[in-house]
C-alpha atoms as a PDB file:
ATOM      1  CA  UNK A   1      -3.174 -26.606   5.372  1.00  0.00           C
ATOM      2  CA  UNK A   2      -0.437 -24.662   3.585  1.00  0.00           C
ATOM      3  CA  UNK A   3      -1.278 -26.713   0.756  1.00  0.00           C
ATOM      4  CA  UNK A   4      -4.535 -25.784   0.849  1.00  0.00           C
ATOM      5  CA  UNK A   5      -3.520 -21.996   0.802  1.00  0.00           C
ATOM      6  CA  UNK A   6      -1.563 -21.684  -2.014  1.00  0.00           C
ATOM      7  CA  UNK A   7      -4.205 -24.451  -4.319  1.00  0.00           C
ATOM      8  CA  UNK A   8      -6.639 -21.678  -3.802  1.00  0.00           C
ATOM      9  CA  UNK A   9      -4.471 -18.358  -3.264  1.00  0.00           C
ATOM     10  CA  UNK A  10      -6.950 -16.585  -4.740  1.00  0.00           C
ATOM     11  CA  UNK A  11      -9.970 -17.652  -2.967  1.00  0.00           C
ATOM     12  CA  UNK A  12      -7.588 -17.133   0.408  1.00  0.00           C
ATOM     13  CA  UNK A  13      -6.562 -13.668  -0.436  1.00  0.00           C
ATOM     14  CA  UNK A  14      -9.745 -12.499  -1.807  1.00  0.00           C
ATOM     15  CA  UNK A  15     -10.880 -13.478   1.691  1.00  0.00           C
ATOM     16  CA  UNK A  16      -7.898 -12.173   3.438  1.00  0.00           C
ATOM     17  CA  UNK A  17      -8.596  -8.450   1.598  1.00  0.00           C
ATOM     18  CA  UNK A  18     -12.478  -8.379   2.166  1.00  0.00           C
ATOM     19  CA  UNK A  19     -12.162  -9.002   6.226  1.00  0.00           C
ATOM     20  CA  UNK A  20      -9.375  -6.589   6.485  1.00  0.00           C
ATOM     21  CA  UNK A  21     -11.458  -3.937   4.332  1.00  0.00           C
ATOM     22  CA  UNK A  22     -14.712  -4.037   6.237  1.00  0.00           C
ATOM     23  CA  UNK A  23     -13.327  -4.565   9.526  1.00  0.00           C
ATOM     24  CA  UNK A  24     -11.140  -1.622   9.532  1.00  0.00           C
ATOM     25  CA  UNK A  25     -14.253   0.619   7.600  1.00  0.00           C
ATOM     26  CA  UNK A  26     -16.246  -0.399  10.653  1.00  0.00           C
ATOM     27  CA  UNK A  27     -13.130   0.914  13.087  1.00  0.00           C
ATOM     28  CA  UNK A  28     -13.328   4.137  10.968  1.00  0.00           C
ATOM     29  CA  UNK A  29     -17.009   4.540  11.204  1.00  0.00           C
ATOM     30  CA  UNK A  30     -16.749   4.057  14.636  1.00  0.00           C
ATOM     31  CA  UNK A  31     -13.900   5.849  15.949  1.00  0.00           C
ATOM     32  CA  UNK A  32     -12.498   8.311  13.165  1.00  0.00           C
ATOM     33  CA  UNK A  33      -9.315   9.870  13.391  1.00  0.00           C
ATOM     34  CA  UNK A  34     -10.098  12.949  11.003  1.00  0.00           C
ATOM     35  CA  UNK A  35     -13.171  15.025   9.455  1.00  0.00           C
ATOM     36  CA  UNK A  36     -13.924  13.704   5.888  1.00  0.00           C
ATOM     37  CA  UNK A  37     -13.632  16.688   3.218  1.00  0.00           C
ATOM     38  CA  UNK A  38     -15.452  14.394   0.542  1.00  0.00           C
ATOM     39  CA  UNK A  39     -18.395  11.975   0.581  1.00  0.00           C
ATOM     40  CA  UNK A  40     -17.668   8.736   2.087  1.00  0.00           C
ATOM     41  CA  UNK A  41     -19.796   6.984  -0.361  1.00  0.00           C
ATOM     42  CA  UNK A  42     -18.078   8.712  -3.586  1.00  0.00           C
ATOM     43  CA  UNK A  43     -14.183   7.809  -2.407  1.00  0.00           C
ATOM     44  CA  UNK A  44     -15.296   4.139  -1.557  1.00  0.00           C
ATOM     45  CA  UNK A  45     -17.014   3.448  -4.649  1.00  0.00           C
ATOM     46  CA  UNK A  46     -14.438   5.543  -6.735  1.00  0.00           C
ATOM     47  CA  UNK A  47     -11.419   3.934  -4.908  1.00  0.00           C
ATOM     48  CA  UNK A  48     -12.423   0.509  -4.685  1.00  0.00           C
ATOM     49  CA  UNK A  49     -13.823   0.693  -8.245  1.00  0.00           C
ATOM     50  CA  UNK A  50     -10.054   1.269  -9.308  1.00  0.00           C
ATOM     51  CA  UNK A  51      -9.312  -1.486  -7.482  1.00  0.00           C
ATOM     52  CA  UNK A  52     -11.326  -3.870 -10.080  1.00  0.00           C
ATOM     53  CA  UNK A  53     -10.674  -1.881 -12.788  1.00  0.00           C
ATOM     54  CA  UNK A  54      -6.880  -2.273 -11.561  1.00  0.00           C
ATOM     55  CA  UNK A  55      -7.346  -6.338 -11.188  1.00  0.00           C
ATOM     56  CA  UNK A  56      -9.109  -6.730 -14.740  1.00  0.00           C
ATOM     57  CA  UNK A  57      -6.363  -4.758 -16.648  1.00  0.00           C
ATOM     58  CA  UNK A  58      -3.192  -5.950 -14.735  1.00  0.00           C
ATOM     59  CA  UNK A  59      -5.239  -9.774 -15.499  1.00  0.00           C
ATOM     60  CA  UNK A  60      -5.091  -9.111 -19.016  1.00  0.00           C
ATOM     61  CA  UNK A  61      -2.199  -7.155 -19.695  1.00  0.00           C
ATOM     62  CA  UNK A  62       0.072  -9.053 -17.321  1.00  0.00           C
ATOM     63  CA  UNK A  63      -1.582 -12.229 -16.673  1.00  0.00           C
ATOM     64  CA  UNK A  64       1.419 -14.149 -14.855  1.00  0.00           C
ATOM     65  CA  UNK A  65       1.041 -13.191 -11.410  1.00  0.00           C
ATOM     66  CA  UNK A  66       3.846 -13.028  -8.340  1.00  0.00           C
ATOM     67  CA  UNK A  67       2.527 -16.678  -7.487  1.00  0.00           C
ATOM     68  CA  UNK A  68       2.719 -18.266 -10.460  1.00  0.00           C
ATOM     69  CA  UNK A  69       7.004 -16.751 -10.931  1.00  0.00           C
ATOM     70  CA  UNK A  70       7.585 -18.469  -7.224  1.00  0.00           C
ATOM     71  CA  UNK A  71       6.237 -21.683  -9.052  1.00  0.00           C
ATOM     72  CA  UNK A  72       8.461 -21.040 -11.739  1.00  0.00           C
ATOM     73  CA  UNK A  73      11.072 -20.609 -10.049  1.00  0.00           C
ATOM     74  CA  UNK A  74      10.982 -23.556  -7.633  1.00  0.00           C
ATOM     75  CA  UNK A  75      10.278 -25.627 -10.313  1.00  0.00           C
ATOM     76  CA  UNK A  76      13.562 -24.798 -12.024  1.00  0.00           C
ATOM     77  CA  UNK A  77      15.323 -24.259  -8.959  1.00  0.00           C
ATOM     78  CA  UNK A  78      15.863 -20.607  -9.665  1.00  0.00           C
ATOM     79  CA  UNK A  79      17.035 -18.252  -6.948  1.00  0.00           C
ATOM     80  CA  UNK A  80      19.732 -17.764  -4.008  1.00  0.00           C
ATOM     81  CA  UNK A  81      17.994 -19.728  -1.714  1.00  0.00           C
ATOM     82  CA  UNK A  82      17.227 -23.088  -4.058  1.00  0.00           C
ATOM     83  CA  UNK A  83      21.314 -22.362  -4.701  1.00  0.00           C
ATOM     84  CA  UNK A  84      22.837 -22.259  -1.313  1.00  0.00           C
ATOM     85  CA  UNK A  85      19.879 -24.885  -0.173  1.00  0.00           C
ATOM     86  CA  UNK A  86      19.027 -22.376   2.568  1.00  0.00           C
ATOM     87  CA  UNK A  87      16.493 -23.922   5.421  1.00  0.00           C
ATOM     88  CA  UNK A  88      12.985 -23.581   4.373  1.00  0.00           C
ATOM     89  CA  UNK A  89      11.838 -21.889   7.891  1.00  0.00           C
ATOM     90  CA  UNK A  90      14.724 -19.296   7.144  1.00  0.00           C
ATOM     91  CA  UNK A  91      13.915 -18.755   3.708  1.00  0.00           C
ATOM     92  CA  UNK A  92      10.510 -17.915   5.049  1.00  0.00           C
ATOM     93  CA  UNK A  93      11.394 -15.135   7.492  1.00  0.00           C
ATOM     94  CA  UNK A  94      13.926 -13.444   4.936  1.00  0.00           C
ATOM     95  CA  UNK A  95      11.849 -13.693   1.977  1.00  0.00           C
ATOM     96  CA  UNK A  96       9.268 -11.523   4.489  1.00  0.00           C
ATOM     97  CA  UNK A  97      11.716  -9.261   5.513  1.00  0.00           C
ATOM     98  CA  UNK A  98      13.855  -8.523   2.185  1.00  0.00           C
ATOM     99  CA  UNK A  99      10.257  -8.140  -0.074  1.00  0.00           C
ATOM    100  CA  UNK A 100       9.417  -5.327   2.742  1.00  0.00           C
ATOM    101  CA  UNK A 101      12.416  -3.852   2.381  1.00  0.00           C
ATOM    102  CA  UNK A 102      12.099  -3.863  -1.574  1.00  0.00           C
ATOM    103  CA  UNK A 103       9.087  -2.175  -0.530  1.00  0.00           C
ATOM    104  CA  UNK A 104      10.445   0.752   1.538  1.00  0.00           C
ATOM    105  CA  UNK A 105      12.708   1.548  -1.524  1.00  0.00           C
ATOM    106  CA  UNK A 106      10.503   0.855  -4.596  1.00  0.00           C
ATOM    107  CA  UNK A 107       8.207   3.721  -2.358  1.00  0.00           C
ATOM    108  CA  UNK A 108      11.303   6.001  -2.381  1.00  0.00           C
ATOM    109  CA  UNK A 109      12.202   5.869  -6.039  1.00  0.00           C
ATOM    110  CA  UNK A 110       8.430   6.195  -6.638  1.00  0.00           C
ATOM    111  CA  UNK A 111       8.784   9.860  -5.197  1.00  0.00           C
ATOM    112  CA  UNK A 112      12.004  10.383  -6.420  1.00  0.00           C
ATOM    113  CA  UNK A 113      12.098   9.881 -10.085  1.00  0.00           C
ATOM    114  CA  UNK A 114       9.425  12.070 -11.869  1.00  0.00           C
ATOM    115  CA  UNK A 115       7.699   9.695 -14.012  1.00  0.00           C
ATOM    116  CA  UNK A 116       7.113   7.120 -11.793  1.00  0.00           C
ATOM    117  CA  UNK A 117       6.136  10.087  -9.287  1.00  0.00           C
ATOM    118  CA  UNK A 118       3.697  11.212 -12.326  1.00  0.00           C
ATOM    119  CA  UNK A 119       1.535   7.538 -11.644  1.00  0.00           C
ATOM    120  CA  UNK A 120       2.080   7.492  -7.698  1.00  0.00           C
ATOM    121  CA  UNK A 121       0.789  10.686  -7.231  1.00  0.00           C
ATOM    122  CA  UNK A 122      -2.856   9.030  -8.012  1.00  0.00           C
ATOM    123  CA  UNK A 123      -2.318   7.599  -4.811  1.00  0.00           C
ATOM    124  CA  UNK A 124      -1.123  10.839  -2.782  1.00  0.00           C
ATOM    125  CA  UNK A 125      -4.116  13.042  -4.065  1.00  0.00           C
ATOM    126  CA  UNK A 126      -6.412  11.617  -2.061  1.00  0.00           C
ATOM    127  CA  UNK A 127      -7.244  14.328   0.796  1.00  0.00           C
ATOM    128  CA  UNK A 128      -9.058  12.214   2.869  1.00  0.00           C
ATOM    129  CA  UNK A 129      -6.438   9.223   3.210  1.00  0.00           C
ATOM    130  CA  UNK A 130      -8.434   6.305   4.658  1.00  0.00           C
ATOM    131  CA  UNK A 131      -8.542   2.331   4.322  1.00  0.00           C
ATOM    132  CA  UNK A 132      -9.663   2.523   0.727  1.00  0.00           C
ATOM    133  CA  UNK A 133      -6.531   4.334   0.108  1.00  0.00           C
ATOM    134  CA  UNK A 134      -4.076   1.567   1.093  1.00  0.00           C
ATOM    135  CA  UNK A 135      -5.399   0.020  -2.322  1.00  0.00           C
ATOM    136  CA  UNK A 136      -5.607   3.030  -4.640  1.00  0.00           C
ATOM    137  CA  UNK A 137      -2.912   2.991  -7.323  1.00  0.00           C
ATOM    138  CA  UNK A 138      -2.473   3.933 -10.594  1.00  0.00           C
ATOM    139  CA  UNK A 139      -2.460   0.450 -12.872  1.00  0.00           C
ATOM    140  CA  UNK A 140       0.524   1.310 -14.473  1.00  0.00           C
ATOM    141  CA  UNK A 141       2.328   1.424 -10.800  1.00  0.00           C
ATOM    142  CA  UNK A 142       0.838  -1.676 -10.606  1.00  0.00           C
ATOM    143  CA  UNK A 143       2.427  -2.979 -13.444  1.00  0.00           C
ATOM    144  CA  UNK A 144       5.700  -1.724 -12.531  1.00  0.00           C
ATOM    145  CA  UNK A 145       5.573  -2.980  -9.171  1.00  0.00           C
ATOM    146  CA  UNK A 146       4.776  -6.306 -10.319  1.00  0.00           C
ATOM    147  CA  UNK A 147       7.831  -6.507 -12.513  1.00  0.00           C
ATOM    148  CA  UNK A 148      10.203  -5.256  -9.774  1.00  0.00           C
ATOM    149  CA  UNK A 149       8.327  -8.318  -7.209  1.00  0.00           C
ATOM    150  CA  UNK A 150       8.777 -10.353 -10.634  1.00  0.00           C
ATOM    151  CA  UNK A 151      12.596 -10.136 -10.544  1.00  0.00           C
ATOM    152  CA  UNK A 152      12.944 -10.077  -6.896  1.00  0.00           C
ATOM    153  CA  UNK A 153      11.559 -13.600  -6.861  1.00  0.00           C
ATOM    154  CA  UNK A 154      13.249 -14.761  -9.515  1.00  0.00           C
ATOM    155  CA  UNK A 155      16.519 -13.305  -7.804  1.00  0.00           C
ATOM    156  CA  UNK A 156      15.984 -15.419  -4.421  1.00  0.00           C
ATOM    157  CA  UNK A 157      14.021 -18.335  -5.419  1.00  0.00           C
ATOM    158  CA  UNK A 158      11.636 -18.110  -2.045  1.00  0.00           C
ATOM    159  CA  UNK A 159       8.313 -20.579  -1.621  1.00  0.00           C
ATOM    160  CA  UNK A 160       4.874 -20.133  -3.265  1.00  0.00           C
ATOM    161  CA  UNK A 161       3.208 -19.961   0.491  1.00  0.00           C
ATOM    162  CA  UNK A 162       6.133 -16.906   1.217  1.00  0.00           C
ATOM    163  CA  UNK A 163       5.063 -15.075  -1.757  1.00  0.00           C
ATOM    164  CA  UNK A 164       1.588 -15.944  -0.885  1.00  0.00           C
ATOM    165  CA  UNK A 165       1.927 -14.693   2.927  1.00  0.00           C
ATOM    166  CA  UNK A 166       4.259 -11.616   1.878  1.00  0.00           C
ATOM    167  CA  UNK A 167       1.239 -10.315  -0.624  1.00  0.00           C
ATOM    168  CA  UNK A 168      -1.332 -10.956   2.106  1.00  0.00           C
ATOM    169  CA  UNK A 169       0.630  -8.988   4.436  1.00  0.00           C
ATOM    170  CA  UNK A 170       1.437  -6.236   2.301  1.00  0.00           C
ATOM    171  CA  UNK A 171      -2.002  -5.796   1.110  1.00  0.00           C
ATOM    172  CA  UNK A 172      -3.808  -5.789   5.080  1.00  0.00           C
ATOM    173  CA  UNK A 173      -0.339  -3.493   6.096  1.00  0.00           C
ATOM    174  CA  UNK A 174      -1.379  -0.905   3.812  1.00  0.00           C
ATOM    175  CA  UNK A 175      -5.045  -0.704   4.453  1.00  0.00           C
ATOM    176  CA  UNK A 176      -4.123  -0.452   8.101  1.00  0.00           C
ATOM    177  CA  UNK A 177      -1.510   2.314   7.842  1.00  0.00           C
ATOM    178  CA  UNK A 178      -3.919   4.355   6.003  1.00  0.00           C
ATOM    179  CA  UNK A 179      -7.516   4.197   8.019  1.00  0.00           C
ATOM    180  CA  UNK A 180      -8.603   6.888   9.102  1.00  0.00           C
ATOM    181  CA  UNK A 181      -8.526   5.738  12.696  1.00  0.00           C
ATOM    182  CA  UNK A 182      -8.456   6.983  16.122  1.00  0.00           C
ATOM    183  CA  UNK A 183      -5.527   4.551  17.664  1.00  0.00           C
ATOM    184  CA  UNK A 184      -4.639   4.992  20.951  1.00  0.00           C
ATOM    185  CA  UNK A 185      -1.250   6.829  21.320  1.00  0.00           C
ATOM    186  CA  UNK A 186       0.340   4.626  23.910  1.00  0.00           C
ATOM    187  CA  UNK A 187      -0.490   1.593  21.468  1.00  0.00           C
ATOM    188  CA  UNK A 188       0.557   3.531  18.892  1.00  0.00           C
ATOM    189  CA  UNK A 189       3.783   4.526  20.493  1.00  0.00           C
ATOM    190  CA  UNK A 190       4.182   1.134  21.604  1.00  0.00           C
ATOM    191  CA  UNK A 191       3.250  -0.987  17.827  1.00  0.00           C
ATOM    192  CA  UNK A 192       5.453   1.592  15.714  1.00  0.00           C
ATOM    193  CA  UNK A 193       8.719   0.635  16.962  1.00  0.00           C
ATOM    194  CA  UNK A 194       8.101  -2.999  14.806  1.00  0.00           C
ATOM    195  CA  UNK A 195       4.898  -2.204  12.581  1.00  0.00           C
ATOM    196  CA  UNK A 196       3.724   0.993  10.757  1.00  0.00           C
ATOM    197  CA  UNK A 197       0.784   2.896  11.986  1.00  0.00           C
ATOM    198  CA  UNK A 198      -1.446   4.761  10.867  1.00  0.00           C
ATOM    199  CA  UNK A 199      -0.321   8.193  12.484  1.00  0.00           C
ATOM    200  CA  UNK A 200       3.155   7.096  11.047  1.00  0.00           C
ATOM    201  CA  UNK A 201       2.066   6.955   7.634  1.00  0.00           C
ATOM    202  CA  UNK A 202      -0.407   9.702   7.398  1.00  0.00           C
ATOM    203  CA  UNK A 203       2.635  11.923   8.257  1.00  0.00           C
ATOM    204  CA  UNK A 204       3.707  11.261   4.647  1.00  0.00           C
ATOM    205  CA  UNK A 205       0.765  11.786   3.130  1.00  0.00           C
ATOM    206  CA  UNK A 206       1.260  15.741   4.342  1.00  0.00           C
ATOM    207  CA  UNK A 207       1.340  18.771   1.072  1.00  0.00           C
ATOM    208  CA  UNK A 208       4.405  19.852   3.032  1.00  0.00           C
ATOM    209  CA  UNK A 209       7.117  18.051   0.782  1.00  0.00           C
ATOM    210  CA  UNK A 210       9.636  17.961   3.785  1.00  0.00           C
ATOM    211  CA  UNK A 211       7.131  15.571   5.551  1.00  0.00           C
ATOM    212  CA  UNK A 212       5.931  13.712   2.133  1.00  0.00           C
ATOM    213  CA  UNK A 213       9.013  12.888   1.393  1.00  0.00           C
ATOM    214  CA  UNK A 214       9.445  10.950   5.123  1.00  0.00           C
ATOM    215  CA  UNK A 215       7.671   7.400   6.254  1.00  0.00           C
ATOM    216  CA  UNK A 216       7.857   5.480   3.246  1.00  0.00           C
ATOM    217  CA  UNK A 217       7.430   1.908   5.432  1.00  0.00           C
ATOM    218  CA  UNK A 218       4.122   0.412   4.947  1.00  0.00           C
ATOM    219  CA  UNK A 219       4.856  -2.769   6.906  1.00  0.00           C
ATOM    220  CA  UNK A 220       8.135  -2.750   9.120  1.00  0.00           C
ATOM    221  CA  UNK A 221       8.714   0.201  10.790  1.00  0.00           C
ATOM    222  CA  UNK A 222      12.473  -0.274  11.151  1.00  0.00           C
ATOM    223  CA  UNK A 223      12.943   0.802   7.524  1.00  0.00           C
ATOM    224  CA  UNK A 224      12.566   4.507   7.689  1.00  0.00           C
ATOM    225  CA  UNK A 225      14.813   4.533  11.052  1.00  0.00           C
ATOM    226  CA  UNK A 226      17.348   2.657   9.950  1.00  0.00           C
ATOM    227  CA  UNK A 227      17.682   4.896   6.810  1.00  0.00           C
ATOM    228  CA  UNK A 228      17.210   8.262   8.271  1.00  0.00           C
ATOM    229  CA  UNK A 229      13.557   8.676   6.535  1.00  0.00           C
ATOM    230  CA  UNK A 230      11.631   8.758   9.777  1.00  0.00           C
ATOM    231  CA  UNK A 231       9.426  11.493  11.288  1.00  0.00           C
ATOM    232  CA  UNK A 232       7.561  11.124  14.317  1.00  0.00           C
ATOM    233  CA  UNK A 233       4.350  13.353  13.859  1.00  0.00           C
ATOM    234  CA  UNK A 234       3.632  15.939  11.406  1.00  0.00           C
ATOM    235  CA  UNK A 235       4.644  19.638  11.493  1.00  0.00           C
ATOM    236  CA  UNK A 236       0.668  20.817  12.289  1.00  0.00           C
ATOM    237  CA  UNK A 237      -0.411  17.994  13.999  1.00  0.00           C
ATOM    238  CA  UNK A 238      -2.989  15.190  12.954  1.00  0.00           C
ATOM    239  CA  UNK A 239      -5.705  17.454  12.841  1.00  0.00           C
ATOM    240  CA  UNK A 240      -4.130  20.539  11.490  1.00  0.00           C
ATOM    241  CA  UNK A 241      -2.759  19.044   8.482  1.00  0.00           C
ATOM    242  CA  UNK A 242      -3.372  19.223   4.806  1.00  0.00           C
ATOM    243  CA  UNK A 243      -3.109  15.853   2.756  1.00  0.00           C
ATOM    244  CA  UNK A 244      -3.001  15.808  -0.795  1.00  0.00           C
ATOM    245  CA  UNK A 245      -0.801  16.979  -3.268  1.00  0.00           C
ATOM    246  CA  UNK A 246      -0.875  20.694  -4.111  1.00  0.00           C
ATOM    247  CA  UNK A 247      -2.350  21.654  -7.359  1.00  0.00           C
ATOM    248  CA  UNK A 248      -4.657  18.988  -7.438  1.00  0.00           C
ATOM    249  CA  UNK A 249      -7.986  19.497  -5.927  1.00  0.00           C
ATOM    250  CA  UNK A 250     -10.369  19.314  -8.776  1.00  0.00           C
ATOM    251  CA  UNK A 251     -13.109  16.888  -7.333  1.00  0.00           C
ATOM    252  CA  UNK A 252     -13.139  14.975 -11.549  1.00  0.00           C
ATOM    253  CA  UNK A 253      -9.450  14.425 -11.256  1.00  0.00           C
ATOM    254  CA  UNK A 254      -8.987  13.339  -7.645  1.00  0.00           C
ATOM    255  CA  UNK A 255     -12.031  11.321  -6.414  1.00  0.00           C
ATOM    256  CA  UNK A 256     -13.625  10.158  -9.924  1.00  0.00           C
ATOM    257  CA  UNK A 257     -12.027   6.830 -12.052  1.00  0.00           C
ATOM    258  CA  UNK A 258     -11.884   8.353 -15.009  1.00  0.00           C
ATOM    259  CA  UNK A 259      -9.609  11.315 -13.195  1.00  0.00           C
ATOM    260  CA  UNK A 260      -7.660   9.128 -11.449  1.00  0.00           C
ATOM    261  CA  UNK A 261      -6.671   7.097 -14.594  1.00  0.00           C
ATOM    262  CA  UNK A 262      -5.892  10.291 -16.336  1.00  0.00           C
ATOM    263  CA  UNK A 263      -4.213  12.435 -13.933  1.00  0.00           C
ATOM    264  CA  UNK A 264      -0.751  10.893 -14.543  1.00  0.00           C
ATOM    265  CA  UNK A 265      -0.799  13.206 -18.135  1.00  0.00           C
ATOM    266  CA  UNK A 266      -2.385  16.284 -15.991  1.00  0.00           C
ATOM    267  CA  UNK A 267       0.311  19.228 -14.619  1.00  0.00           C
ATOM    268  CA  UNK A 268      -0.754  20.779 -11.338  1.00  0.00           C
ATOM    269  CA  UNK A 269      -2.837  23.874 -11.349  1.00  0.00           C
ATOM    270  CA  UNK A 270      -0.420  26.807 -10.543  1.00  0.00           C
ATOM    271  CA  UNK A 271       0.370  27.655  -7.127  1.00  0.00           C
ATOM    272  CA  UNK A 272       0.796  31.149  -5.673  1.00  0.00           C
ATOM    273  CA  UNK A 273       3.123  29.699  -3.290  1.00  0.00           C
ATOM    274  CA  UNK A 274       5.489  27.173  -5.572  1.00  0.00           C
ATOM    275  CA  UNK A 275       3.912  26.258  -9.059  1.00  0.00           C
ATOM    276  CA  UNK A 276       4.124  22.824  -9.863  1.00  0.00           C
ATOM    277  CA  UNK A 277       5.112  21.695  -6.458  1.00  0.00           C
ATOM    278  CA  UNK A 278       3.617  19.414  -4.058  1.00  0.00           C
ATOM    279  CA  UNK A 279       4.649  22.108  -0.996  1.00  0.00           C
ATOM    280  CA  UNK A 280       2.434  23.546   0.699  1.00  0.00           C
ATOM    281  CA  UNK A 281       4.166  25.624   3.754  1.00  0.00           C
END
């Protein structure tokens, strides 16, 4: 069976990514968390058209993918774990958890350093944060992100089906942290002590910087806790909140492609209240 997975990881991913997608667009059709500002049917297209556009550039520009450097690297016997021979089952498990981390603080130097904030922005803009969000990046973070997942696997020397699973997860973690759903707030209470949520995340997708700048996680929860990052709700609740970043709420720049490729080179429009800031208090 694993086998099978990783022979056609892109088939099984592909898969993985279109069940998560319409089952969670169904949840937030169903039960919504929040009031849309913007047309449904203009953010999907415009989001998930990135998402192609995103696939077909990062294809041609970068064409070795995280997959194919796990191959590499077993092959050659690259990597801590093909050094120290460490069990496969516990290679597994700490390739998962390690990657996540990676995650957490590729997400924090991503806000912190101002030209990789300039590309991850494209992903904050969005005012009405939902599932199609979770895959809305700039394809030069893309790029970059890749690299960073390049070196990490060259650096521990994990399995093909780890890589594999780790990707999966990340991509169905961050479509579910950012639908616009209606969860439960005992379940919610109860799944964000291991797993982010979506009322965990949207709390850093807040204009107020102090609140941006919190709940970087976008699979283990433990992350942000454990490195004093956390914030349990936001300021103005779920429903009083602005999302976005301010300075940026040109409908061309922040829901259209060609916007969202461009907005990277675009400064905020002045602010009465901070210029150039994404504050909003």
């Amino acid at each position: 069976m694993i086998n099978w997975m990783v022979a056609n990881e892109a088939l099984v991913r592909s898969a993985c990514f279109g069940f998560i997608l319409l089952t969670m667009m169904l949840w937030e059709t169903l039960r919504p968390k929040r009031e849309r500002k913007h047309s449904r049917l203009l953010r999907w297209s415009q989001n998930i058209g990135l998402v192609f556009v995103n696939s077909f550039l990062v294809r041609l520009i970068l064409p070795l993918a995280t997959i194919g450097v796990a191959q590499y690297a077993h092959d050659n016997q690259i990597g801590v774990f093909h050094q120290l021979g460490v069990a496969p089952v516990i290679a597994f498990v700490l390739t998962l958890v390690i990657f996540d981390m990676a995650i957490y603080w590729q997400h924090r130097l991503f806000h912190k350093v101002p030209f990789l904030w300039a590309l991850h922005k494209v992903h904050h803009v969005d005012q009405d944060i939902d599932v199609t969000t979770g895959s809305r990046f700039h394809t030069f973070e893309i790029l970059l992100s890749l690299l960073i997942k390049f070196a990490l696997v060259l650096l521990l020397g994990p399995s093909v089906f780890a890589v594999m699973v780790f990707e999966i997860l990340l991509n169905a973690t961050a479509m579910f942290n950012h639908a616009n759903v209606a969860l439960p707030k005992k379940w919610d209470a109860i799944i964000r002590w291991v797993f982010v949520t979506p009322d965990m995340h949207r709390v850093h997708h807040s204009t107020i910087m102090d609140e941006s700048n919190r709940n970087f996680g976008f699979n283990l929860s433990c992350w942000d806790r454990l490195f004093s990052s956390y914030q349990d709700q936001p300021a103005k609740g779920h429903l009083g909140m602005n999302i976005g970043v301010s300075g940026y709420n040109r409908v061309t720049q922040i829901q259209y492609l060609p916007g969202m490729l461009w907005l990277p080179f675009i400064r905020p429009e002045p602010s009465t209240k901070n210029p150039g800031t994404k504050i909003d208090q």
